[in-house]
C-alpha atoms as a PDB file:
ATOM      1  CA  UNK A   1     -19.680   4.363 -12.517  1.00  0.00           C
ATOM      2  CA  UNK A   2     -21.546   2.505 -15.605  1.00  0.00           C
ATOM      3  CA  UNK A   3     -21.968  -1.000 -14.724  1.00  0.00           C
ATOM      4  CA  UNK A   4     -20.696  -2.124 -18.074  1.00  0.00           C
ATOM      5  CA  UNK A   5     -16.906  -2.679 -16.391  1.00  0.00           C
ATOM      6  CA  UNK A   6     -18.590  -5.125 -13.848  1.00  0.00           C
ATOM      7  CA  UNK A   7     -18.226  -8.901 -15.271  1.00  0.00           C
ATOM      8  CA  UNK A   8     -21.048 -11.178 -15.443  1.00  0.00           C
ATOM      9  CA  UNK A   9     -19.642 -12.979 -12.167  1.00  0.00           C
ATOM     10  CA  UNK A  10     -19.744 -10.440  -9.219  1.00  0.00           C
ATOM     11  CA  UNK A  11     -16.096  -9.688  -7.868  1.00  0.00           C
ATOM     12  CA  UNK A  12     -16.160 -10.544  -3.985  1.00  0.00           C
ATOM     13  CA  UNK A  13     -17.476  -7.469  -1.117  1.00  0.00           C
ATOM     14  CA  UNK A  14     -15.306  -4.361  -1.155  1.00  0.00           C
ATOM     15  CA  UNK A  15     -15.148  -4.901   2.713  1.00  0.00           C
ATOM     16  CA  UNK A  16     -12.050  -6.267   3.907  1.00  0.00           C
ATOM     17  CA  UNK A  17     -12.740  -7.333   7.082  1.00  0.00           C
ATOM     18  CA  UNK A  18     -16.013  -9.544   5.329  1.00  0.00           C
ATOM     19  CA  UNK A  19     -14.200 -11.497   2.781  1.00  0.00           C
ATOM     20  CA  UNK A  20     -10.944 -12.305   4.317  1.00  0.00           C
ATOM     21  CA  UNK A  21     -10.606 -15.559   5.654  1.00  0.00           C
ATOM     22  CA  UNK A  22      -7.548 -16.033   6.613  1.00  0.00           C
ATOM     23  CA  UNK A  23      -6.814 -15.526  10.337  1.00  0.00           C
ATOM     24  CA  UNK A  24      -2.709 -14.714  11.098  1.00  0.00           C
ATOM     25  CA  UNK A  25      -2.726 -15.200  14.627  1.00  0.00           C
ATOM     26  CA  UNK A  26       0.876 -13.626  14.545  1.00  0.00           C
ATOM     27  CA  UNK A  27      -0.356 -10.182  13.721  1.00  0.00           C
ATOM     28  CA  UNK A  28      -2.292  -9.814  16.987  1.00  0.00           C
ATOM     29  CA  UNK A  29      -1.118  -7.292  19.101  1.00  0.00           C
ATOM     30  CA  UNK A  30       1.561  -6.373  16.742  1.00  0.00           C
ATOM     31  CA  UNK A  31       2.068  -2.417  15.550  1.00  0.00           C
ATOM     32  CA  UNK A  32       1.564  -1.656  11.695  1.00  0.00           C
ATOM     33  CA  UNK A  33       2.232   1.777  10.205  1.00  0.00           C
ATOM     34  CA  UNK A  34       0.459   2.213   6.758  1.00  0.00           C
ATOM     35  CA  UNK A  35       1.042   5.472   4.570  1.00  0.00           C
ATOM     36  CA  UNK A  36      -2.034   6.963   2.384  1.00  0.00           C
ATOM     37  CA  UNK A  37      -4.448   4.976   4.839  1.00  0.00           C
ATOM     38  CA  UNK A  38      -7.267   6.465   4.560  1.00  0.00           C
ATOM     39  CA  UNK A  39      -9.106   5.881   1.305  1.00  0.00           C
ATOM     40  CA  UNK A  40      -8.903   3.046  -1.668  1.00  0.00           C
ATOM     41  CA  UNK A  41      -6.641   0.284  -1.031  1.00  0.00           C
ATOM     42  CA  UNK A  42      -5.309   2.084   1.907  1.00  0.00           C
ATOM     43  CA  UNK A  43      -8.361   2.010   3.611  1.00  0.00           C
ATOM     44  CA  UNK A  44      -8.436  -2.303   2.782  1.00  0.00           C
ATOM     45  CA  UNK A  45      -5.388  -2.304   4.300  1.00  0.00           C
ATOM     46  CA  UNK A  46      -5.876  -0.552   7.635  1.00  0.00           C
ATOM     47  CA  UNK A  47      -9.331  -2.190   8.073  1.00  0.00           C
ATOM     48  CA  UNK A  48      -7.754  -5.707   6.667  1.00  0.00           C
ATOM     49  CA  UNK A  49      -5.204  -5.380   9.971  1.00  0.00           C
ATOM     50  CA  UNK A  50      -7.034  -3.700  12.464  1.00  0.00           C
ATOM     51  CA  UNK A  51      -9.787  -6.904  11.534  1.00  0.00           C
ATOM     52  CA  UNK A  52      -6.418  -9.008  12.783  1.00  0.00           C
ATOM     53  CA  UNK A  53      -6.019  -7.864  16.013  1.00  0.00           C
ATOM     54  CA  UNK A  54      -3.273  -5.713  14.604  1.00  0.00           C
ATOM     55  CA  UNK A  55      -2.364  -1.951  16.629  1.00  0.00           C
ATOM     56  CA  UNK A  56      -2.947   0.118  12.948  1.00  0.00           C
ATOM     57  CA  UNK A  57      -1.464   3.825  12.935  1.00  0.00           C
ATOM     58  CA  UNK A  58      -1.939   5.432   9.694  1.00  0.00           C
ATOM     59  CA  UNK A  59      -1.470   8.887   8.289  1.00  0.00           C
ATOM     60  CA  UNK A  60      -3.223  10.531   5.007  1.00  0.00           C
ATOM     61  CA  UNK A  61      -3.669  13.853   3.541  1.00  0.00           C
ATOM     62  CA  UNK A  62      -7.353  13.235   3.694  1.00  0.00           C
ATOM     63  CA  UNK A  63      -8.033  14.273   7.482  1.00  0.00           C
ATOM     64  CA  UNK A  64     -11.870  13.501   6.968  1.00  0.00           C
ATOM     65  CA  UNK A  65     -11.927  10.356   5.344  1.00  0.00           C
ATOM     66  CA  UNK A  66      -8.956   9.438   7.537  1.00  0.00           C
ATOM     67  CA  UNK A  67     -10.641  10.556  10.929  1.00  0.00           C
ATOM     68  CA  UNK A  68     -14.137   8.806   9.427  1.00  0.00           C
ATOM     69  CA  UNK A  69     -12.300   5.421   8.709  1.00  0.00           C
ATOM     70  CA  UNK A  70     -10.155   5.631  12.727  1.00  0.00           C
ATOM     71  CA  UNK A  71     -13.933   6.347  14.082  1.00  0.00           C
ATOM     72  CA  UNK A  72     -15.055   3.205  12.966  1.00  0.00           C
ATOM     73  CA  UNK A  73     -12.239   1.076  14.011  1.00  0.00           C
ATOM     74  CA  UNK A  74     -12.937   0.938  17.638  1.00  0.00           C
ATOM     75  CA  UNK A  75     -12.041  -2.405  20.200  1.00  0.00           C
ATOM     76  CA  UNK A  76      -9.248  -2.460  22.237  1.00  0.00           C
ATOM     77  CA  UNK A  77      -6.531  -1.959  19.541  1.00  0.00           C
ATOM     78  CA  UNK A  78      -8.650   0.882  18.434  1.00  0.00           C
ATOM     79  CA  UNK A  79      -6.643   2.779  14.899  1.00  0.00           C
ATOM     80  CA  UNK A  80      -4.552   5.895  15.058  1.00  0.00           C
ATOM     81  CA  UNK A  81      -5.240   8.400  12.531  1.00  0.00           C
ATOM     82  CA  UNK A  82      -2.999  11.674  11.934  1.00  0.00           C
ATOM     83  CA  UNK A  83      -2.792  14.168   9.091  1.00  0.00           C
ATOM     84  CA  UNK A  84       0.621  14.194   7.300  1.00  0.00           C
ATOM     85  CA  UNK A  85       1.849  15.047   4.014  1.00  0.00           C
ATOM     86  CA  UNK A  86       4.795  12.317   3.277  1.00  0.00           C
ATOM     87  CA  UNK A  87       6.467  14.367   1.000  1.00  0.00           C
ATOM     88  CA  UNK A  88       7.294  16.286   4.187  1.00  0.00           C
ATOM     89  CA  UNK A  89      10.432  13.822   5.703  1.00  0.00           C
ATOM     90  CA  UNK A  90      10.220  15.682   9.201  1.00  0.00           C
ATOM     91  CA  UNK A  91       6.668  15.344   9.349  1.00  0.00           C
ATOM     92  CA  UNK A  92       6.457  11.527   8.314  1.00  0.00           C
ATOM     93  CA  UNK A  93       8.939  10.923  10.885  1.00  0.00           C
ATOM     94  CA  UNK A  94       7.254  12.666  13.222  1.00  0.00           C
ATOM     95  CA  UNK A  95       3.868  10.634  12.677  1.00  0.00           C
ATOM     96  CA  UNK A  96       5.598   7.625  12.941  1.00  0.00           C
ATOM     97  CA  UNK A  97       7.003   8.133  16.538  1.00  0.00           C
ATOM     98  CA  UNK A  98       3.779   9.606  17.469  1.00  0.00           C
ATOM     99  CA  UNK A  99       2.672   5.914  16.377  1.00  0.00           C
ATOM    100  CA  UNK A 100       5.286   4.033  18.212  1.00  0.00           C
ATOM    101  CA  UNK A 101       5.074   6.081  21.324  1.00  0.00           C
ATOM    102  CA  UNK A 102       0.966   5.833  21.433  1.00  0.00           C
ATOM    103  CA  UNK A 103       1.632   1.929  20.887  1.00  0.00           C
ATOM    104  CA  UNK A 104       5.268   0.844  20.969  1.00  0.00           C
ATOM    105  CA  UNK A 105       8.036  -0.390  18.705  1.00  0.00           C
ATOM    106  CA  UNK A 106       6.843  -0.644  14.710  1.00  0.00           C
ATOM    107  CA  UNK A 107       7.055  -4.345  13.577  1.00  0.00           C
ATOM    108  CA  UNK A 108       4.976  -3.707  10.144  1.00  0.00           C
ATOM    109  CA  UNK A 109       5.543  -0.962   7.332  1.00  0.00           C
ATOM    110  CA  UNK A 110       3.344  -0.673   4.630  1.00  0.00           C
ATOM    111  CA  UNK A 111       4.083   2.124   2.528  1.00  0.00           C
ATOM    112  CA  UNK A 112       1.357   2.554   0.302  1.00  0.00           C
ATOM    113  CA  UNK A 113       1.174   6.172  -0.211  1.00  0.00           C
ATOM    114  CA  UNK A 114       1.272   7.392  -4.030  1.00  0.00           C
ATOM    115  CA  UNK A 115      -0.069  10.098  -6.463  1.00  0.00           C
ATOM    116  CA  UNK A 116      -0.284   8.469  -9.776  1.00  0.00           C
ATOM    117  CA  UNK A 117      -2.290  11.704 -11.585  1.00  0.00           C
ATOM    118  CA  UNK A 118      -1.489  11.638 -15.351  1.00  0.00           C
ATOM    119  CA  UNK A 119       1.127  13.947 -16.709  1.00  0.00           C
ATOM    120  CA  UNK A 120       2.547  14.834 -20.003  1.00  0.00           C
ATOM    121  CA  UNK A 121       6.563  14.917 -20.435  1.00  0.00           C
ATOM    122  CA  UNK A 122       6.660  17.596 -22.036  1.00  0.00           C
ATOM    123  CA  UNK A 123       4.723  19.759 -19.134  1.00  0.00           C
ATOM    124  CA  UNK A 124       6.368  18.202 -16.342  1.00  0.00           C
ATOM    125  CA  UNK A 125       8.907  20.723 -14.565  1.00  0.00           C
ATOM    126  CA  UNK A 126      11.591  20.306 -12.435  1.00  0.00           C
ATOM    127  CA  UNK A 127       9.396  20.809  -9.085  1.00  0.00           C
ATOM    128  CA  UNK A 128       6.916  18.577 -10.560  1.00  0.00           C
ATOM    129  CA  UNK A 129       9.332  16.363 -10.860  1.00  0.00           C
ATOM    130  CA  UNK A 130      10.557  16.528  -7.444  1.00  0.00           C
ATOM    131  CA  UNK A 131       7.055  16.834  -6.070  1.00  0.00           C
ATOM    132  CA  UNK A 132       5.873  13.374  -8.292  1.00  0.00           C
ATOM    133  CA  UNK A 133       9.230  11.642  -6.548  1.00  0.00           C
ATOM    134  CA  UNK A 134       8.434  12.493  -3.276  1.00  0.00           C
ATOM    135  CA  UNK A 135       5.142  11.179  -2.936  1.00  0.00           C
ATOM    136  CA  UNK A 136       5.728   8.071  -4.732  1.00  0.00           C
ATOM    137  CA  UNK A 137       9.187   6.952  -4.206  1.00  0.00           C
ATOM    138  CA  UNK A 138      11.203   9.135  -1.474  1.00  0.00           C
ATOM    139  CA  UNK A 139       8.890   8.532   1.475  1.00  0.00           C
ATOM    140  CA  UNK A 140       9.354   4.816   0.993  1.00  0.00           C
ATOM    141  CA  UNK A 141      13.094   5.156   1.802  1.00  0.00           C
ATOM    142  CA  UNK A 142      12.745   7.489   4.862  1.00  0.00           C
ATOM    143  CA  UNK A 143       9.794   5.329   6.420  1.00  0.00           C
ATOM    144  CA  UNK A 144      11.776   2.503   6.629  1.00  0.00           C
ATOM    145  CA  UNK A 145      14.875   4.339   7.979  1.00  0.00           C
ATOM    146  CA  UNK A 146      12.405   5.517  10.549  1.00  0.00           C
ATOM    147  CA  UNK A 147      11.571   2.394  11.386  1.00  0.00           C
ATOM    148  CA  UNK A 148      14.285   0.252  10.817  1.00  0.00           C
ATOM    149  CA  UNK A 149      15.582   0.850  14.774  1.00  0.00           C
ATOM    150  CA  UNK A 150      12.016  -0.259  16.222  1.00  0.00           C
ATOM    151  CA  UNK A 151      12.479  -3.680  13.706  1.00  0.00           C
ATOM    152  CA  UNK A 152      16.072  -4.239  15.074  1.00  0.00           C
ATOM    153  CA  UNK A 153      14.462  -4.287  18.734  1.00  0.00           C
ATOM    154  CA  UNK A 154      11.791  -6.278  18.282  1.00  0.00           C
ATOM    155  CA  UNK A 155      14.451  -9.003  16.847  1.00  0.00           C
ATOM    156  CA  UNK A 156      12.884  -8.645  12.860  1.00  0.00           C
ATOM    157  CA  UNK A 157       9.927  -7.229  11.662  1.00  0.00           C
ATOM    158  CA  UNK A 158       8.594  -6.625   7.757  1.00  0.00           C
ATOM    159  CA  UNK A 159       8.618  -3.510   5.387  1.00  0.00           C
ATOM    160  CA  UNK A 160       5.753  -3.858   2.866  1.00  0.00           C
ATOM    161  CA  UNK A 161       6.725  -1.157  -0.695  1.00  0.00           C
ATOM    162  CA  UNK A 162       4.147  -0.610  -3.596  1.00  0.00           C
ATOM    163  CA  UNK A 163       5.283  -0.859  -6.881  1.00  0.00           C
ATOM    164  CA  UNK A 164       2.635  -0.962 -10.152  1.00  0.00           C
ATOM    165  CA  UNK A 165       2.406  -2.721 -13.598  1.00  0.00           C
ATOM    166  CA  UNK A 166       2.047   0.425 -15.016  1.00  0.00           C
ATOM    167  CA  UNK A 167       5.428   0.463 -16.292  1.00  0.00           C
ATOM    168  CA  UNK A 168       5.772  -3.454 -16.946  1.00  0.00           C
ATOM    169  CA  UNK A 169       2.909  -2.953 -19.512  1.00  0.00           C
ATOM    170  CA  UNK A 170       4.554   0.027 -20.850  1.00  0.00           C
ATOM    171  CA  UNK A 171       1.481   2.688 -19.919  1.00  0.00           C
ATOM    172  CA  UNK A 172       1.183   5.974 -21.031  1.00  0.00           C
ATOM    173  CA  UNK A 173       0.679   9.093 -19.591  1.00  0.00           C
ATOM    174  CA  UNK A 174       2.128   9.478 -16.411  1.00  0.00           C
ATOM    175  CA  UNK A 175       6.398   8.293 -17.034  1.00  0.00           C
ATOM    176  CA  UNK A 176       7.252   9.794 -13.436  1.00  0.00           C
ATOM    177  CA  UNK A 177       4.993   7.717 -11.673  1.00  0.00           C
ATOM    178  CA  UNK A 178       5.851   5.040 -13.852  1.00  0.00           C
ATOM    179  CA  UNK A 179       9.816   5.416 -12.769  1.00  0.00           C
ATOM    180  CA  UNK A 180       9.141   5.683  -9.473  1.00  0.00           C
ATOM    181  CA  UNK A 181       7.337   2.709  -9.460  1.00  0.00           C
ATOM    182  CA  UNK A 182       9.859   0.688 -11.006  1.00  0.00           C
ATOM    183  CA  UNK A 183      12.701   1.634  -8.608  1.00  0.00           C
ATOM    184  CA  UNK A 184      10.449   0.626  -5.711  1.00  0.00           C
ATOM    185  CA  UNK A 185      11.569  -2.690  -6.826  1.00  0.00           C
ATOM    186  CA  UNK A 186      15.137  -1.441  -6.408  1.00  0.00           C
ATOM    187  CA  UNK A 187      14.531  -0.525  -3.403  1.00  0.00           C
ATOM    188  CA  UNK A 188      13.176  -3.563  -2.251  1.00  0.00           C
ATOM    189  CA  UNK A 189      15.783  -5.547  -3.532  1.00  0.00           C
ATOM    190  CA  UNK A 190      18.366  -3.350  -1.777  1.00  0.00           C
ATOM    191  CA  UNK A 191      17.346  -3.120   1.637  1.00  0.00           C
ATOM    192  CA  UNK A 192      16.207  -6.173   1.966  1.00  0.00           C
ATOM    193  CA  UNK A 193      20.034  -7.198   1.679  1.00  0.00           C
ATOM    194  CA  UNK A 194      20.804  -4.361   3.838  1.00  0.00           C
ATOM    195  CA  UNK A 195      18.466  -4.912   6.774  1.00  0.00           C
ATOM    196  CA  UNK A 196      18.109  -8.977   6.402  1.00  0.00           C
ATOM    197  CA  UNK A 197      20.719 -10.042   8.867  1.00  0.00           C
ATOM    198  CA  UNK A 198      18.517  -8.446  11.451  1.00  0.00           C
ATOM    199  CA  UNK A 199      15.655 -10.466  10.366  1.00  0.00           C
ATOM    200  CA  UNK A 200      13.773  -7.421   8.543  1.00  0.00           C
ATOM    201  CA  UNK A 201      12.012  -8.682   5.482  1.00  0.00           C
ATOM    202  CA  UNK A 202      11.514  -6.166   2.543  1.00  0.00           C
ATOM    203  CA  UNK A 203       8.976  -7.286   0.230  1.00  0.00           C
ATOM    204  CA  UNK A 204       6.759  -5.304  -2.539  1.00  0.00           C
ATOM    205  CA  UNK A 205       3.356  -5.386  -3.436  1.00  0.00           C
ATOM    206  CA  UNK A 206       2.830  -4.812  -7.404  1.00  0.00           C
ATOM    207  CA  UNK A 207      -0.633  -4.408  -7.755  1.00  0.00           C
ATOM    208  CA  UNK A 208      -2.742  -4.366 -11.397  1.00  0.00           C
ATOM    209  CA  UNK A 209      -5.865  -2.507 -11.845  1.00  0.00           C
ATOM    210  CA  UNK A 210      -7.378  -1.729  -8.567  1.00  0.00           C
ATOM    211  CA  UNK A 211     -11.214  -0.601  -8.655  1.00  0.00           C
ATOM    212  CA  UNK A 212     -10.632   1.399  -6.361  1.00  0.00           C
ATOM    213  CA  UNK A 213     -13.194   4.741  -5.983  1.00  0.00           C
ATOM    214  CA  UNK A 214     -10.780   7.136  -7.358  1.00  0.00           C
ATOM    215  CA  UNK A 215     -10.046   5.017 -10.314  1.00  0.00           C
ATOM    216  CA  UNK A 216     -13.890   4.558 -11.139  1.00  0.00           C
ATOM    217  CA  UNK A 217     -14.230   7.922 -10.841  1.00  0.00           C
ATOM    218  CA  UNK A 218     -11.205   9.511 -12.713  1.00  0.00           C
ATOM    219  CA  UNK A 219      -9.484   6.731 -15.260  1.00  0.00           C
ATOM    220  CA  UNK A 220     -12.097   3.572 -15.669  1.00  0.00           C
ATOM    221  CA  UNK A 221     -14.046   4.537 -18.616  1.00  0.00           C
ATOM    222  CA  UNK A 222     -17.097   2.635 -20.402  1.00  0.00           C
ATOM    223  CA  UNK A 223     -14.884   1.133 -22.596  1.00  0.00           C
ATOM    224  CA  UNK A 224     -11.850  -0.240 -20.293  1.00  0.00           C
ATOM    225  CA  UNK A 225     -14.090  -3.106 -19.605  1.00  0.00           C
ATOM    226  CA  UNK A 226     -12.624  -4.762 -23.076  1.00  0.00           C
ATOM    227  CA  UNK A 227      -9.073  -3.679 -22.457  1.00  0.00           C
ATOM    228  CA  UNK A 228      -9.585  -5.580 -18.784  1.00  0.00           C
ATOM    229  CA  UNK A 229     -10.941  -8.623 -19.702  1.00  0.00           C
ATOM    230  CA  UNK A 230      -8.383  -8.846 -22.510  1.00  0.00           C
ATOM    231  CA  UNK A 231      -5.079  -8.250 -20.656  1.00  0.00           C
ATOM    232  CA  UNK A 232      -6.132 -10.235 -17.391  1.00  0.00           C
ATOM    233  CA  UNK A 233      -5.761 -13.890 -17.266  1.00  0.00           C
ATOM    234  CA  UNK A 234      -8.667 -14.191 -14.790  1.00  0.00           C
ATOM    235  CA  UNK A 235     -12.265 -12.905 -14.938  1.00  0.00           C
ATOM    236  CA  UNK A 236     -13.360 -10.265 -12.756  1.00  0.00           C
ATOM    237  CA  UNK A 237     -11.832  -7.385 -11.281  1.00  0.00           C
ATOM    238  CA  UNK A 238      -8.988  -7.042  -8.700  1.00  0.00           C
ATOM    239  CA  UNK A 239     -10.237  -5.466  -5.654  1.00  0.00           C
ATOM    240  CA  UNK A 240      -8.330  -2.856  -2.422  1.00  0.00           C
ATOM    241  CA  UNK A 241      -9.119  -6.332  -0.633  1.00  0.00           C
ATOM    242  CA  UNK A 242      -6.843  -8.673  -3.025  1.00  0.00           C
ATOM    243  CA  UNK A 243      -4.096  -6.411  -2.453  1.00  0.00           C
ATOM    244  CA  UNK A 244      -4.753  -6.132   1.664  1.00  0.00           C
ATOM    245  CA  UNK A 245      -4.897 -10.063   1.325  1.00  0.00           C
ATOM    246  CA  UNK A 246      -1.008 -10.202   0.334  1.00  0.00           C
ATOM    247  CA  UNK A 247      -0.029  -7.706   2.590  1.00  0.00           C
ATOM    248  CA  UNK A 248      -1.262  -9.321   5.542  1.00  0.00           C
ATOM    249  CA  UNK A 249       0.863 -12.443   4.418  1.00  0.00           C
ATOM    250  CA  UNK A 250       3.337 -10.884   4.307  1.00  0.00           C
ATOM    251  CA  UNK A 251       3.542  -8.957   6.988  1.00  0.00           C
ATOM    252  CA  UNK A 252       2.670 -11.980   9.229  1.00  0.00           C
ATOM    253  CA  UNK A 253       5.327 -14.433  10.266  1.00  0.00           C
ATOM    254  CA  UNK A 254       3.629 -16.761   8.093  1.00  0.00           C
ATOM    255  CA  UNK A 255       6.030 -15.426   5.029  1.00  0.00           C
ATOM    256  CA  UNK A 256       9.162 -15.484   7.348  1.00  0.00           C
ATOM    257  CA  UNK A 257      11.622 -16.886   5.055  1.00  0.00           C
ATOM    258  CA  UNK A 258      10.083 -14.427   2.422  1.00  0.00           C
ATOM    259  CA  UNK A 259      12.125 -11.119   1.199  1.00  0.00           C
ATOM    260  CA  UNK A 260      12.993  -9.116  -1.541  1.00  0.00           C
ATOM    261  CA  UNK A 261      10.871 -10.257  -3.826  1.00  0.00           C
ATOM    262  CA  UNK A 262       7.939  -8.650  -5.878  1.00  0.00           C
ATOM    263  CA  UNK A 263       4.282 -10.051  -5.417  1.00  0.00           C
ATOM    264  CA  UNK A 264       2.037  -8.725  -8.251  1.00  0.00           C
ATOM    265  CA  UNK A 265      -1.782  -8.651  -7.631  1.00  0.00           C
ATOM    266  CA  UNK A 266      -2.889  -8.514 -11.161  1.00  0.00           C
ATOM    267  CA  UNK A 267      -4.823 -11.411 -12.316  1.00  0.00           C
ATOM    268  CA  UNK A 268      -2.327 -12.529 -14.567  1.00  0.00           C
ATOM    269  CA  UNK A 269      -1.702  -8.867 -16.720  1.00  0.00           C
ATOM    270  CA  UNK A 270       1.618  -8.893 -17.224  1.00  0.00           C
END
């Protein structure tokens, strides 16, 4: 991609585990699931926990990039890759108990899986509509009711949801994705009453504009370098690491008294 989006101050390494500092000594040995894990900011966030100590399983559409990133995360809490489409309810459900049975009860959700290709409202059909949902909204609900029971057990635990900005800032081009993203923070809110008496924490991550490789490739254009430095408080660029940085606080016990609530990672956009 054309350097002219990079800003005259370098944004920190792309690599997770070589930037973070913070060490959450409570993530050690515990078991994270993470949806859409194997490329962009899923790929921060399974390397950002497996660098913890963390048991990572993680599923993805992407079987080579997901099998290339579980080759290189060896050690003793080695990741667990598996194909799955999470639009499929059966076969999300069954990736996560392959997950728990390969390492035992599920103490961290992160469900970061999403599709946010562009679409036109007047194109979108009633299957699109329903396929657009179910990548970016549906699978959210039915991984935590998957692993809501393994939480209960292990006497709490903490369900990480993805929201966007997109809609805050009004964006155009894609309104499904946009409405799903907005009732992620529904969702949050909702079962984070729901499931809080049993000490399960339901937080979401809202993150900006992530440089991620697909972005670069199909939506950051020569000229969104003006339109960044504009709408963002801070200089630089937000990074897959920035948003693996909040969900590893909150997923540790560090943000125990922490739920239903909305972190953005934005650099100040909206």
């Amino acid at each position: 991609m054309t350097s002219s989006i990079v800003p005259s101050t370098p944004p920190p390494s792309t690599s997770p585990s070589a930037s973070l500092s913070a060490r959450y000594p409570s993530l050690e040995g515990r078991v994270v699931f993470i949806s859409g894990g194997a490329t962009g900011i899923g790929e921060a966030l399974v390397s950002a926990f497996h660098a913890q100590g963390a048991r990572v399983g993680f599923c993805d559409l992407d079987a080579v990039a997901g099998a290339a990133l579980a080759a290189r995360l060896k050690g003793p809490n080695a990741a667990l890759f598996l194909t799955c489409d999470v639009t499929d309810v059966a076969a999300l459900h069954g990736a996560i108990d392959t997950v728990r049975k390969h390492f035992g009860p599920i103490g961290v959700l992160v469900n970061n899986a999403a599709n946010d290709r562009r679409h036109d409202m007047a194109d979108v059909t009633s299957e699109d509509f329903d396929r657009l949902v179910a990548v970016n909204i549906k699978h959210q609900f039915f991984a935590a009711q998957a692993v809501a029971g393994d939480m209960r057990s292990l006497g709490g635990g903490s369900i990480i949801n993805f929201g966007s900005i997109s809609w805050m800032i009004k964006g155009a081009g894609y309104p499904v994705y946009q409405a799903c993203k907005a009732a992620a923070r529904g969702l949050t809110r909702s079962l984070a009453r729901d499931l809080g008496k049993q000490n399960i924490r339901v937080n979401s991550i809202v993150p900006g504009w992530v440089m991620t490789e697909r972005q670069l490739r199909l939506w950051v254009k020569p000229e969104s370098a003006a339109e960044i430095d504009a709408a963002q408080c801070l200089p630089g660029r937000v990074m897959a690491e920035d948003i693996a940085s909040m969900a590893l606080f909150l997923a540790a016990d560090d943000s125990k008294m922490c739920t239903a609530q909305d972190y953005v990672v934005d650099a100040g956009w909206t």
